[in-house]
C-alpha atoms as a PDB file:
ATOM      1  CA  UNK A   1     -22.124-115.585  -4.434  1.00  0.00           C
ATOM      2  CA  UNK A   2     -18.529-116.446  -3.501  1.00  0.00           C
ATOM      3  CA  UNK A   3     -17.860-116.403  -0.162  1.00  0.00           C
ATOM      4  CA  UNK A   4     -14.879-113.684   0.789  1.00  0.00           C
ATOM      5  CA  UNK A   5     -12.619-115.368   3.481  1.00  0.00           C
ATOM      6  CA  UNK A   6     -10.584-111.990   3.578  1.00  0.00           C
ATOM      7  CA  UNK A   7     -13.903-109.889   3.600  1.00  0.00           C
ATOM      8  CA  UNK A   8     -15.125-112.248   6.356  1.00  0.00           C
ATOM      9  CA  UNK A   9     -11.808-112.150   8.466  1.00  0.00           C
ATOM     10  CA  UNK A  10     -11.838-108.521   8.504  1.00  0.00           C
ATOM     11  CA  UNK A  11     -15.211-108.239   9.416  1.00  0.00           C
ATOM     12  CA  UNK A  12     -14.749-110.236  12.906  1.00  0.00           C
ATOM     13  CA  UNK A  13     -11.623-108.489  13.724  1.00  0.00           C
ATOM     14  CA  UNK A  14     -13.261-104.923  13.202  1.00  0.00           C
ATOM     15  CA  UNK A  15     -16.554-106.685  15.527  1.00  0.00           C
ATOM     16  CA  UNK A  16     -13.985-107.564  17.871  1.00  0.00           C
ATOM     17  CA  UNK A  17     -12.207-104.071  17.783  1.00  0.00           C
ATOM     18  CA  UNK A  18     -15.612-102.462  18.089  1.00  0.00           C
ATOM     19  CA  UNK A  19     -17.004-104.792  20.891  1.00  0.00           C
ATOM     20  CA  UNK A  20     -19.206-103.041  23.472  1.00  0.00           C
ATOM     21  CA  UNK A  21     -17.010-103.115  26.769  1.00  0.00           C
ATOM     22  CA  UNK A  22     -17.239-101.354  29.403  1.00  0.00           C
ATOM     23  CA  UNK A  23     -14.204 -99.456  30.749  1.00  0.00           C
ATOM     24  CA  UNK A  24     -14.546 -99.224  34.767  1.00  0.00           C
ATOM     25  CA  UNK A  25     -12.818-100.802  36.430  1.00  0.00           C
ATOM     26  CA  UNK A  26      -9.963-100.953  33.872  1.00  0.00           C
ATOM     27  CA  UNK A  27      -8.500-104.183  35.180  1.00  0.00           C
ATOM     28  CA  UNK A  28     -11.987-106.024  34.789  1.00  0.00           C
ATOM     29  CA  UNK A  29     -12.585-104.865  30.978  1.00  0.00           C
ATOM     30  CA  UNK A  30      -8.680-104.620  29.922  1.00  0.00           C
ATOM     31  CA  UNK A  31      -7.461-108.318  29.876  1.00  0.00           C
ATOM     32  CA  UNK A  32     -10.694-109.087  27.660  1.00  0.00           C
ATOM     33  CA  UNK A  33      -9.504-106.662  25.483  1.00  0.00           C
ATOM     34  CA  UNK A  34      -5.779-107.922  24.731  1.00  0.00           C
ATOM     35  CA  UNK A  35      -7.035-112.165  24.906  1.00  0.00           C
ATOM     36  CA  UNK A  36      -9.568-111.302  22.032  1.00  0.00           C
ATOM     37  CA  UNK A  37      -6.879-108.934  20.128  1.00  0.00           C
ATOM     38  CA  UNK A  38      -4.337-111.594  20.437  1.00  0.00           C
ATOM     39  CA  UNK A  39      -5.418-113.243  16.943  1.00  0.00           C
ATOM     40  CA  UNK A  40      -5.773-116.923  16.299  1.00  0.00           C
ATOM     41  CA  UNK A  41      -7.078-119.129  13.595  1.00  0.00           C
ATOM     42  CA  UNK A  42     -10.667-117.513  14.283  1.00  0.00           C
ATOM     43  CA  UNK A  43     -11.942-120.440  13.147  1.00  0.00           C
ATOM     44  CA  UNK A  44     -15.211-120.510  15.222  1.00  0.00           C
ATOM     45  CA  UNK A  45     -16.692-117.432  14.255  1.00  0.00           C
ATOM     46  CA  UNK A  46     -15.491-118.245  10.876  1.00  0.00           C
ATOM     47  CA  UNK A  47     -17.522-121.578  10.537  1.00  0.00           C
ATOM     48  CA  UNK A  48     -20.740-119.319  11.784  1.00  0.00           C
ATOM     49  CA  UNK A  49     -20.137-117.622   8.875  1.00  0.00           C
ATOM     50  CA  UNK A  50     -19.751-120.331   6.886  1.00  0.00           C
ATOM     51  CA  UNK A  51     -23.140-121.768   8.130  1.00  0.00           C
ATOM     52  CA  UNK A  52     -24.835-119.167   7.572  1.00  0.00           C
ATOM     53  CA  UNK A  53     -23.472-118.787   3.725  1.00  0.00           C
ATOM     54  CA  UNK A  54     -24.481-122.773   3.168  1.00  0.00           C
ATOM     55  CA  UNK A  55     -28.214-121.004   2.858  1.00  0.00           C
ATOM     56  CA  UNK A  56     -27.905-117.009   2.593  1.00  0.00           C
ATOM     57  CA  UNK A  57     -25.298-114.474   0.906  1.00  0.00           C
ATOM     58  CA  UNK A  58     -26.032-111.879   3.748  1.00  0.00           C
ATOM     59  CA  UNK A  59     -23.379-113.596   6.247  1.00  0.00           C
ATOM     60  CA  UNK A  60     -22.378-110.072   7.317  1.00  0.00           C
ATOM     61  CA  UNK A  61     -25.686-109.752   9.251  1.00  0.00           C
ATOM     62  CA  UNK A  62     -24.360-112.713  11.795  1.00  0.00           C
ATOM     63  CA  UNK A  63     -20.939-111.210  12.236  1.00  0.00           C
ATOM     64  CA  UNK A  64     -21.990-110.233  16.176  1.00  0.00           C
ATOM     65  CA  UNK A  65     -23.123-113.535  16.678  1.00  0.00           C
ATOM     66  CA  UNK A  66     -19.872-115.459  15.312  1.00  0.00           C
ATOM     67  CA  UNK A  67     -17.741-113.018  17.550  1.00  0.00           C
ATOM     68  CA  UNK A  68     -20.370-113.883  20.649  1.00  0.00           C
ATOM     69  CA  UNK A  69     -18.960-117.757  19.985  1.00  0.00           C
ATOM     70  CA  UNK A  70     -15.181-116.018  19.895  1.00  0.00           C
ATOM     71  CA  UNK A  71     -16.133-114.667  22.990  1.00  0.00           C
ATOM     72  CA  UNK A  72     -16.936-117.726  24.296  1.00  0.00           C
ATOM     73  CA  UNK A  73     -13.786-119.590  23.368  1.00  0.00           C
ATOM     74  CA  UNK A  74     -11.595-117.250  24.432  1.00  0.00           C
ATOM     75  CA  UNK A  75     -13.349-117.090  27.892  1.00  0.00           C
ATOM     76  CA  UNK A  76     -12.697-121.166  27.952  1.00  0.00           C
ATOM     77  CA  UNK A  77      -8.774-120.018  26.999  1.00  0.00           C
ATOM     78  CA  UNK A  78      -8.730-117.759  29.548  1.00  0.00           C
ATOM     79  CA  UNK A  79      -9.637-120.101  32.595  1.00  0.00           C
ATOM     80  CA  UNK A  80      -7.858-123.141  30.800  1.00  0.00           C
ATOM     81  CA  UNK A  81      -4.319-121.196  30.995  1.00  0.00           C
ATOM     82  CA  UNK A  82      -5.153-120.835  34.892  1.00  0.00           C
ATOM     83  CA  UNK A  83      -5.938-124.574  35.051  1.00  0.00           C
ATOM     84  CA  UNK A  84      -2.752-125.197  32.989  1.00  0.00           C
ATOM     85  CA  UNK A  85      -0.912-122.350  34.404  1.00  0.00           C
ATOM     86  CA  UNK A  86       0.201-121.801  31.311  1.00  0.00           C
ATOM     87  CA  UNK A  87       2.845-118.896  30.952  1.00  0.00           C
ATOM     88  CA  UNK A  88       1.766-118.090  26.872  1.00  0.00           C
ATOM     89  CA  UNK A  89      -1.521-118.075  24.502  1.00  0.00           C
ATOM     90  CA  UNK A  90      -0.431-117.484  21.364  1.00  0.00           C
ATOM     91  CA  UNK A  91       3.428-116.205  22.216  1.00  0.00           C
ATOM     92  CA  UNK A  92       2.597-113.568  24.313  1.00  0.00           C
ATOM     93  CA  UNK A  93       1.804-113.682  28.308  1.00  0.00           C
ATOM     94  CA  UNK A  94      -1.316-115.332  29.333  1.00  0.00           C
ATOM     95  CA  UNK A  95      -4.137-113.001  31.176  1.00  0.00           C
ATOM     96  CA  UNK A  96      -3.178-114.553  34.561  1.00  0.00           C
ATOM     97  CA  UNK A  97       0.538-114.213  34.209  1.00  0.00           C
ATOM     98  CA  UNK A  98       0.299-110.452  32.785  1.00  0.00           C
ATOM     99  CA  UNK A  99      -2.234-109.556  35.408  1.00  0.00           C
ATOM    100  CA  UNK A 100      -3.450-112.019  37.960  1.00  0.00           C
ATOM    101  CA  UNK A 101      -5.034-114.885  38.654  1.00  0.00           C
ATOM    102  CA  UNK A 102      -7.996-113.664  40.489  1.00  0.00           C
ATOM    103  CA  UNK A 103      -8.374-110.861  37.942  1.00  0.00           C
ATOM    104  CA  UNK A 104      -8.096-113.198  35.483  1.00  0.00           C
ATOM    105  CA  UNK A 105     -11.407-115.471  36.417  1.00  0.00           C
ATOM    106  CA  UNK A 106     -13.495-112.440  37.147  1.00  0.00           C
ATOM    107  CA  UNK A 107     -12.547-111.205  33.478  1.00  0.00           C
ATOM    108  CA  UNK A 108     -13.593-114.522  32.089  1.00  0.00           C
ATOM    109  CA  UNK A 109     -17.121-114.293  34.297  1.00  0.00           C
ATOM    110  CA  UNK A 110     -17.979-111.118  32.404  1.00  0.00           C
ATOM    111  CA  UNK A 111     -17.243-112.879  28.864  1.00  0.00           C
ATOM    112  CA  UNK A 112     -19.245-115.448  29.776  1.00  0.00           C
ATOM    113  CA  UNK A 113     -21.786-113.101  30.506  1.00  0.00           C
ATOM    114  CA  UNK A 114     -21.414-111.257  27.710  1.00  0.00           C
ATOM    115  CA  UNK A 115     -21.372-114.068  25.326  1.00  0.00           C
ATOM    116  CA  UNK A 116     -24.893-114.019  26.221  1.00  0.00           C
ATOM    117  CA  UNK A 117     -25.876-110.695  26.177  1.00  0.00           C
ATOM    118  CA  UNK A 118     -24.201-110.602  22.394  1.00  0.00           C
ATOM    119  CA  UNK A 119     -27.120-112.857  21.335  1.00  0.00           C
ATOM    120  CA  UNK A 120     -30.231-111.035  23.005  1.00  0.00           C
ATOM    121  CA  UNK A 121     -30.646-109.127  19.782  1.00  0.00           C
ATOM    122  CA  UNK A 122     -31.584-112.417  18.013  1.00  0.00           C
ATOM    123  CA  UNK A 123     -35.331-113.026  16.873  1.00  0.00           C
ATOM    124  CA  UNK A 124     -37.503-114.013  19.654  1.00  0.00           C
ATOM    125  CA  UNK A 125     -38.237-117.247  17.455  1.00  0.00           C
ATOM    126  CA  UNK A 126     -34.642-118.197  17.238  1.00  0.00           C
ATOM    127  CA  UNK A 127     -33.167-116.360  20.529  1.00  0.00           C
ATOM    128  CA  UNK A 128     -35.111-119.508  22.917  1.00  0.00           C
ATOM    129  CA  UNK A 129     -33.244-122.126  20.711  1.00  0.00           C
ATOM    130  CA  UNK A 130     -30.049-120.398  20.063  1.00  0.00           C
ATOM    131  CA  UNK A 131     -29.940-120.116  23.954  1.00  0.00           C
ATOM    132  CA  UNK A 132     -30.768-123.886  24.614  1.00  0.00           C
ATOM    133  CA  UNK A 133     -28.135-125.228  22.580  1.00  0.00           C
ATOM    134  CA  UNK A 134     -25.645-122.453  23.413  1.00  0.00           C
ATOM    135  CA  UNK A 135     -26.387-123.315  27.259  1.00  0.00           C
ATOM    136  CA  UNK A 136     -26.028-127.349  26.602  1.00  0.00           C
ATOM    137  CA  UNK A 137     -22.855-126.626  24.389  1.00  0.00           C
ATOM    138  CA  UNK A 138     -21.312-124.328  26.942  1.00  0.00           C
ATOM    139  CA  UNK A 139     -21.686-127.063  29.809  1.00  0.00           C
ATOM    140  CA  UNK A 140     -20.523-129.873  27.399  1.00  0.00           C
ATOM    141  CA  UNK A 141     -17.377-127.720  26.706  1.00  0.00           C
ATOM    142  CA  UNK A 142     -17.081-128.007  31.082  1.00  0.00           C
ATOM    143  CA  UNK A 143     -17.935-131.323  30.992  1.00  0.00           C
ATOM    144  CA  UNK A 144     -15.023-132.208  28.875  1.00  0.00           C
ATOM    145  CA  UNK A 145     -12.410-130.557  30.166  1.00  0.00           C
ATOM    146  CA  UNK A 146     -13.233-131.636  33.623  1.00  0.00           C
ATOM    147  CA  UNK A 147     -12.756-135.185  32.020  1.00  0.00           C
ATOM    148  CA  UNK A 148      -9.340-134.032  30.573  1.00  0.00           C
ATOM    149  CA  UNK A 149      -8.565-133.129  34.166  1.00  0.00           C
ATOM    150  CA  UNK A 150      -9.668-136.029  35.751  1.00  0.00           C
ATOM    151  CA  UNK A 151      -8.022-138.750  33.533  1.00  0.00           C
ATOM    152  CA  UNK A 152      -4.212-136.672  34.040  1.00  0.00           C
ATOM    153  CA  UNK A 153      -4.675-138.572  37.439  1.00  0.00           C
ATOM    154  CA  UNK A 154      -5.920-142.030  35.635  1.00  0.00           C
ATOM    155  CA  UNK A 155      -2.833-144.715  34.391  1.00  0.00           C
ATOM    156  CA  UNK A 156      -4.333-145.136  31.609  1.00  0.00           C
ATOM    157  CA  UNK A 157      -8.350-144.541  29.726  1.00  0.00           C
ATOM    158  CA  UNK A 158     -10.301-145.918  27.600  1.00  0.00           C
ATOM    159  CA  UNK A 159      -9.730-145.000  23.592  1.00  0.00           C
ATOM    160  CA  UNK A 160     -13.566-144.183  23.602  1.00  0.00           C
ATOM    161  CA  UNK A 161     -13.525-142.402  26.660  1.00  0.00           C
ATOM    162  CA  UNK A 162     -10.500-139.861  25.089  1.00  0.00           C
ATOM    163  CA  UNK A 163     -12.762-139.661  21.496  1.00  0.00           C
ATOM    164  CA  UNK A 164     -15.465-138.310  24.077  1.00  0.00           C
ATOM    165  CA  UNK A 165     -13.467-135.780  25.583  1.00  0.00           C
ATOM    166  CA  UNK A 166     -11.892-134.547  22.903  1.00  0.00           C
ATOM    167  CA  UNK A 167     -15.465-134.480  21.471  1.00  0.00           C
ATOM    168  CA  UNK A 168     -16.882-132.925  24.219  1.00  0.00           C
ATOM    169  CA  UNK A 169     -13.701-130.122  24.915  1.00  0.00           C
ATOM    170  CA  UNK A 170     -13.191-129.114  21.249  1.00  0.00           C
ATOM    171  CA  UNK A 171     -15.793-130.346  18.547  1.00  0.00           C
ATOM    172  CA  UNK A 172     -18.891-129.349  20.095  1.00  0.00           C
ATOM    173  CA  UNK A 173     -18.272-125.479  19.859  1.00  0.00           C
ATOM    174  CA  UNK A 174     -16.961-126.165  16.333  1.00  0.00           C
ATOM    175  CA  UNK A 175     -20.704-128.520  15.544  1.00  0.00           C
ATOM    176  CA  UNK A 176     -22.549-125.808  17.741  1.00  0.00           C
ATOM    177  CA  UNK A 177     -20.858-122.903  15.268  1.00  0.00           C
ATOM    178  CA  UNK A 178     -21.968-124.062  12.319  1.00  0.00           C
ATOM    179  CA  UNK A 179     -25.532-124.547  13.622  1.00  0.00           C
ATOM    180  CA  UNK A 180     -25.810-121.180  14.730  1.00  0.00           C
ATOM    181  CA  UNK A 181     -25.096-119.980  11.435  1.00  0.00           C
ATOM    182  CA  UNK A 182     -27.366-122.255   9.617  1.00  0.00           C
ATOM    183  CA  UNK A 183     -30.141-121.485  12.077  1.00  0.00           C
ATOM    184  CA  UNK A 184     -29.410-117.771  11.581  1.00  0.00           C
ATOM    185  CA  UNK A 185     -29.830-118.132   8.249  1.00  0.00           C
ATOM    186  CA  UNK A 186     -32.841-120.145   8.365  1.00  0.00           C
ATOM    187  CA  UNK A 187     -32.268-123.744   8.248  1.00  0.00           C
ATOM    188  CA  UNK A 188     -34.299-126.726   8.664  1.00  0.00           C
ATOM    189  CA  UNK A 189     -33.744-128.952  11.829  1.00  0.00           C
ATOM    190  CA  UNK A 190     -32.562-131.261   9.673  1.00  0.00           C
ATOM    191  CA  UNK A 191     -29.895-129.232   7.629  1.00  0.00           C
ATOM    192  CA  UNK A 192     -28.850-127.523  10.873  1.00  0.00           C
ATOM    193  CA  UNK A 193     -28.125-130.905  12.838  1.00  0.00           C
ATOM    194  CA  UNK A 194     -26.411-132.225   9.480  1.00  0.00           C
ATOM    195  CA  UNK A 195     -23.969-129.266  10.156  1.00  0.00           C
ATOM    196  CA  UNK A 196     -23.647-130.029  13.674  1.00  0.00           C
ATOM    197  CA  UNK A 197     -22.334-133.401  12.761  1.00  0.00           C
ATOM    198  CA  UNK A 198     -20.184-132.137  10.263  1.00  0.00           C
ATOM    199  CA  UNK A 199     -18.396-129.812  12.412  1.00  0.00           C
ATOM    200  CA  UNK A 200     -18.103-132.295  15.476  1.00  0.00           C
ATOM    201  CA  UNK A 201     -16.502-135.030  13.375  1.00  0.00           C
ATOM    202  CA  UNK A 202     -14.344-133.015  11.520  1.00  0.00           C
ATOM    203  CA  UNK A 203     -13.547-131.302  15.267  1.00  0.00           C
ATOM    204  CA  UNK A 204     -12.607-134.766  16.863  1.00  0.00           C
ATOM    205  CA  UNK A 205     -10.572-135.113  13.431  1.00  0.00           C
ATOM    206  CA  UNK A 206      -9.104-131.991  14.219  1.00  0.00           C
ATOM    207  CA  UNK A 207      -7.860-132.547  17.304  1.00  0.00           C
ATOM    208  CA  UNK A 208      -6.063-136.104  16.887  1.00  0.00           C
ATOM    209  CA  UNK A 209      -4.250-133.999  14.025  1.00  0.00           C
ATOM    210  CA  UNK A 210      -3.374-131.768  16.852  1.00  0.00           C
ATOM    211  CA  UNK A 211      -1.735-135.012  18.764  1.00  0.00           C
ATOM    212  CA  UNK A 212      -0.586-136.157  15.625  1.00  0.00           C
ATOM    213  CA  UNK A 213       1.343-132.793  14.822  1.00  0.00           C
ATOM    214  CA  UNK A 214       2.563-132.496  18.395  1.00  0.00           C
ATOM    215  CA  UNK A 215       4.838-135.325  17.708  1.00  0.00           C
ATOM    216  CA  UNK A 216       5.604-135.378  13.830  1.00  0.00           C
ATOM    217  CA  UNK A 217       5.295-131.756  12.990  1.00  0.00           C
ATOM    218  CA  UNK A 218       7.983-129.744  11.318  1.00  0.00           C
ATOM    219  CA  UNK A 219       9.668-128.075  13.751  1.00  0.00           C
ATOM    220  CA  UNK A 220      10.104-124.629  11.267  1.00  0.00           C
ATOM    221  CA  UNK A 221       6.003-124.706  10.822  1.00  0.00           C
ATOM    222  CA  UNK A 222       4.988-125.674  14.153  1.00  0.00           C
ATOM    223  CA  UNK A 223       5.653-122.482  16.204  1.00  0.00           C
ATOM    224  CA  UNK A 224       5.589-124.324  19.173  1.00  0.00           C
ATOM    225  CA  UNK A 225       7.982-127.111  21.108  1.00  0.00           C
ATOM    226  CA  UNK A 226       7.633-130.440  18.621  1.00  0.00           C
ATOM    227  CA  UNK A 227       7.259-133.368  21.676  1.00  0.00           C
ATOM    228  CA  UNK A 228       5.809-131.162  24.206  1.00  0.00           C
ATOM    229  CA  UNK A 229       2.803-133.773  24.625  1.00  0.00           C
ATOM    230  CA  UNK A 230       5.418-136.218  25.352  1.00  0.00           C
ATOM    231  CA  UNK A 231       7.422-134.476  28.146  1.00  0.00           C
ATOM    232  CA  UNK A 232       4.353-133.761  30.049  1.00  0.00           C
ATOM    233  CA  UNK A 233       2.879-137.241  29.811  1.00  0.00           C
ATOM    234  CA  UNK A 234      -0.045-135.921  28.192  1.00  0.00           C
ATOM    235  CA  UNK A 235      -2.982-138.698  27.847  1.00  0.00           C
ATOM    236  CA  UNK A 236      -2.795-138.327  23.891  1.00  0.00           C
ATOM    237  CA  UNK A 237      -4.373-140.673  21.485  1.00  0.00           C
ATOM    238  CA  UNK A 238      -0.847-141.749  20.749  1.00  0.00           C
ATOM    239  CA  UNK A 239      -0.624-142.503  23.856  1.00  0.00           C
ATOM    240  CA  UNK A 240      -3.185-144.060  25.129  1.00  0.00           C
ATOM    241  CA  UNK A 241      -2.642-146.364  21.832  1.00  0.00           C
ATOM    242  CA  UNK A 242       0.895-147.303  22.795  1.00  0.00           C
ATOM    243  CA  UNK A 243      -0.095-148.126  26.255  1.00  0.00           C
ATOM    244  CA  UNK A 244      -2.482-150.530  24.783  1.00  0.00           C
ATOM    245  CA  UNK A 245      -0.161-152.054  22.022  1.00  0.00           C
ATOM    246  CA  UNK A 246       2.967-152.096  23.659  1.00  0.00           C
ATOM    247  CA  UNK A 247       4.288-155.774  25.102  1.00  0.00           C
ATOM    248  CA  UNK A 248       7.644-157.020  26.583  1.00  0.00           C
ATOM    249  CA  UNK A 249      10.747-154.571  25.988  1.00  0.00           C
ATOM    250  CA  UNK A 250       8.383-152.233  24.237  1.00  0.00           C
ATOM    251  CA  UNK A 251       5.907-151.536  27.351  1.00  0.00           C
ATOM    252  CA  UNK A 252       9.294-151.461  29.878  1.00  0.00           C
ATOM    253  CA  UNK A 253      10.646-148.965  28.361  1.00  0.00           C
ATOM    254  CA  UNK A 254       7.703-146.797  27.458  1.00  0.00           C
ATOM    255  CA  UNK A 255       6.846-147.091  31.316  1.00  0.00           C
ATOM    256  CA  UNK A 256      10.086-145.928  32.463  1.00  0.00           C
ATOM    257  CA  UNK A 257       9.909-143.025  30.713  1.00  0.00           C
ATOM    258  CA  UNK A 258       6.629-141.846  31.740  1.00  0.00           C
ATOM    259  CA  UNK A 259       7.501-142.654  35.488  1.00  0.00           C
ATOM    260  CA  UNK A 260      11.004-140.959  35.025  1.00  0.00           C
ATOM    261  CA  UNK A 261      10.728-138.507  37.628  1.00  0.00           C
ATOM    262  CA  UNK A 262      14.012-136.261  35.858  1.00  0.00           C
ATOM    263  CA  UNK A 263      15.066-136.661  31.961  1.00  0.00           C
ATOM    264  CA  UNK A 264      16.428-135.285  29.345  1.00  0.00           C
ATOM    265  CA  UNK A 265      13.553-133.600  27.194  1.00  0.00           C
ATOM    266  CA  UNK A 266      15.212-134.144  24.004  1.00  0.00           C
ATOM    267  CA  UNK A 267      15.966-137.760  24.714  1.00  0.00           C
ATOM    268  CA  UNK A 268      12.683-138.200  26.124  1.00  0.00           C
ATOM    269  CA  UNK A 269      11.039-136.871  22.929  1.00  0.00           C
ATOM    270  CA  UNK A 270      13.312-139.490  20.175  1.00  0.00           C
ATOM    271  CA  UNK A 271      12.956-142.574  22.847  1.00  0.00           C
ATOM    272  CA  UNK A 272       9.205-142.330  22.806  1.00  0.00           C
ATOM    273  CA  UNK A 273       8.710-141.113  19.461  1.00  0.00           C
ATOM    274  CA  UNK A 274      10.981-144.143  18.140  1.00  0.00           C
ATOM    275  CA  UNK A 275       8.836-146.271  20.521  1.00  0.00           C
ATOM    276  CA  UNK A 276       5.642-144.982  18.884  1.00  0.00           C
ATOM    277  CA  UNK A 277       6.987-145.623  15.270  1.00  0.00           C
ATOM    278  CA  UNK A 278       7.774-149.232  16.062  1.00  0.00           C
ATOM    279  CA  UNK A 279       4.110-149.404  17.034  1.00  0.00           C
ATOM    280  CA  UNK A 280       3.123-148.450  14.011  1.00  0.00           C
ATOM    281  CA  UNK A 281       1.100-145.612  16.173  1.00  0.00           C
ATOM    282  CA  UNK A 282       1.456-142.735  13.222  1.00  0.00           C
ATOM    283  CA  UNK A 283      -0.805-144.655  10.792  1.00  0.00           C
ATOM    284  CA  UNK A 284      -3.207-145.757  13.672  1.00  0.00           C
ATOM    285  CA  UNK A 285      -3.697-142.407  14.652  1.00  0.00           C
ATOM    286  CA  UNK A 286      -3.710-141.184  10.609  1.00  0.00           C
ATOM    287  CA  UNK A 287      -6.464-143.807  10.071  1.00  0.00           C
ATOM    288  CA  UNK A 288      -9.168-142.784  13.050  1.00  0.00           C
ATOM    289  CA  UNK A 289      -8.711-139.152  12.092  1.00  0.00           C
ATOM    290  CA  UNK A 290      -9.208-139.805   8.211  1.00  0.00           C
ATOM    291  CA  UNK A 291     -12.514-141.911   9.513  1.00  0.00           C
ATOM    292  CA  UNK A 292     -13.703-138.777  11.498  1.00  0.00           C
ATOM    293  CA  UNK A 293     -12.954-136.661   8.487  1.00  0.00           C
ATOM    294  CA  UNK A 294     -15.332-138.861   6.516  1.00  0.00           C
ATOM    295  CA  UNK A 295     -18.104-138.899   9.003  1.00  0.00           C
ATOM    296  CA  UNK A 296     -17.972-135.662   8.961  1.00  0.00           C
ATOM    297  CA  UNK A 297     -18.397-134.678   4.791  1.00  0.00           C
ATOM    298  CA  UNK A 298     -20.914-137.904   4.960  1.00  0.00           C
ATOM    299  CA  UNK A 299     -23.327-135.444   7.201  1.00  0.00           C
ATOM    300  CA  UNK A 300     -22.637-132.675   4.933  1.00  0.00           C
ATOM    301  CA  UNK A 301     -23.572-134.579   2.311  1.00  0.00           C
ATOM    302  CA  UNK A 302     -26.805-135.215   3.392  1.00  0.00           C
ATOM    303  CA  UNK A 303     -28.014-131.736   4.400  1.00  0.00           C
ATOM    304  CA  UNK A 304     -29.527-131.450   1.079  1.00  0.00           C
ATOM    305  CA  UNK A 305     -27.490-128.236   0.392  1.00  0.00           C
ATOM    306  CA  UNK A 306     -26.586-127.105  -2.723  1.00  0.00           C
ATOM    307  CA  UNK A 307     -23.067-128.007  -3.843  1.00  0.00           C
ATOM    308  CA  UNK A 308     -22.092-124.073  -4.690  1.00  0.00           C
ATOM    309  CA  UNK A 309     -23.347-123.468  -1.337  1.00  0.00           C
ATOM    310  CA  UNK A 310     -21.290-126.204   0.206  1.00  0.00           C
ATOM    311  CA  UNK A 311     -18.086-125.258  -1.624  1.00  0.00           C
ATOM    312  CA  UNK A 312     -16.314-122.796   0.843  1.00  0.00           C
ATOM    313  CA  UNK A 313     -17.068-124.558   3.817  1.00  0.00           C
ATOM    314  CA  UNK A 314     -15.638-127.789   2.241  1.00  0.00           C
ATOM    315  CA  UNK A 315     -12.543-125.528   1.442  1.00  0.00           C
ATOM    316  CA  UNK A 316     -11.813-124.399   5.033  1.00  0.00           C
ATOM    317  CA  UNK A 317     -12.365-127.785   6.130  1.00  0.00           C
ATOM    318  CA  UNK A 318      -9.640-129.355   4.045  1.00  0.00           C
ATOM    319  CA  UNK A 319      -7.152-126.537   5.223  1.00  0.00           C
ATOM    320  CA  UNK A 320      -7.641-127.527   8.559  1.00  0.00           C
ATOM    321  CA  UNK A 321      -7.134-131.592   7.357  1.00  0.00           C
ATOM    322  CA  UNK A 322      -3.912-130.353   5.180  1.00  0.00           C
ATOM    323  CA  UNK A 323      -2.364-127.953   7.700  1.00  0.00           C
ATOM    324  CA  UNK A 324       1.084-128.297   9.149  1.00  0.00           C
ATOM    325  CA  UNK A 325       1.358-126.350  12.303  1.00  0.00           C
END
């Protein structure tokens, strides 16, 4: 059976319409409302989905479960904005800017909470696991972004240490989605941790196309500021590998602009961008994500799934490799 990306888009969106809230008091239960209807890729619950169709045609049956995982993110979204105080998630005002920041954390509490009440329904032989590596993802998903924090106060880290940051902040939920669904749909340990590896390298892969397209993205496609990454210093792969490579005039002048205390953003944006293209930093960073991207359809390969099975989850994964924005 063909799996329906439409069918399976409008099924989370009319979960996440239909989500059991409560409604007193209105300022707990309303910003969890308008984060989760403010859209997005919905990629997460999407790759549950997709997990589960690698073994089953009944995906529908873990729709509550893939928006549980939305939940989830958007909870990390929510408290990341605060961190960030960022003004806009997705163009419109962020929870703490339309509402407050206080209101804003207790709201993302009770998704947290709810995240787990969405999966006491499960099977009492796969709610204990589900629950394990839900909990250990959940903390890893901390554990990164603490590490984000931490190294915006660091000169400079450690290529590795970035790879496990950005592992730990965005490819684990992505590996931990597509286990759930395979696990939901009754997957060996084996086929379910092949998965997991799948969607963790092609997560890390993900995200240095995410540094990549911060600096070398189409303006028109985007939808965001092209160079932003570079105005705010932002420990990017890029970056981190210029620091590294750069030498004499190179290294000068890529130090002065980081330590320029007030600049021109525009200039700021060509001057390092030119600095990274005598580096030679687009194909460095083109290279490590095209070896993550491999990693990652190596574990597929070996989950022992059939190919028809494979097919729509391969599909969504190139998308995200051949997107532009």
């Amino acid at each position: 059976m063909t799996f329906d990306f439409t069918h399976a888009t409008q099924a989370i969106e009319s979960r996440i319409a239909q989500l059991p809230l409560g409604t007193q008091p209105a300022r707990l239960y309303e910003p969890i409302r308008y984060i989760m209807a403010l859209g997005g890729k919905r990629m997460r619950p999407l790759l549950v989905l997709l997990g589960y169709h690698t073994l089953a045609d009944d995906w529908e049956t873990a729709v509550p479960y893939a928006v549980a995982v939305e939940m989830f993110h958007n909870f990390t979204l929510l408290h990341d904005d605060i961190m960030d105080q960022a003004p806009l998630r997705r163009g419109q005002p962020t929870v703490h800017e339309k509402w407050d920041t206080n209101t804003a954390l207790l709201s993302g509490d009770v998704m947290l909470v709810r995240t787990y009440q969405e999966f006491l329904p499960l099977p009492a032989p796969v709610l204990g696991p589900v629950l394990e590596k839900f909990s250990r993802c959940a903390a890893e998903v901390c554990e990164g972004q603490q590490f984000d924090m931490d190294f915006e106060a660091r000169p400079t880290v450690a290529e590795a240490e970035y790879i496990d940051m950005i592992r730990l902040k965005t490819a684990v939920l992505l590996g931990f989605s597509l286990e759930l669904g395979a696990l939901l749909a009754g997957a060996t340990a084996a086929q379910a941790t092949a998965l997991s590896q799948f969607g963790v390298n092609v997560g890390i892969g993900f995200q240095l196309m995410d540094d990549l397209l911060d600096v070398y993205a189409d303006q028109a496609k985007f939808g965001k500021q092209v160079g932003g990454d570079i105005i705010a210093n932002k420990k990017t792969f890029l970056l981190l590998k210029a620091l590294e490579l750069a030498q004499g005039p190179a290294q000068t002048a890529l130090q002065s602009w980081l330590a320029a205390p007030q600049f021109d953003k525009a200039e700021k944006v060509r001057a390092v961008t030119a600095l990274y293209d005598q580096l030679g930093i687009r194909p460095l960073t083109e290279q490590k994500m095209e070896s993550y991207f491999a990693q990652g359809f190596a574990a597929l390969d070996q989950a022992g799934l059939a190919p028809t099975r494979t097919q729509a989850l391969r599909e969504f994964a190139q998308g995200l490799i051949q997107r532009e924005h």
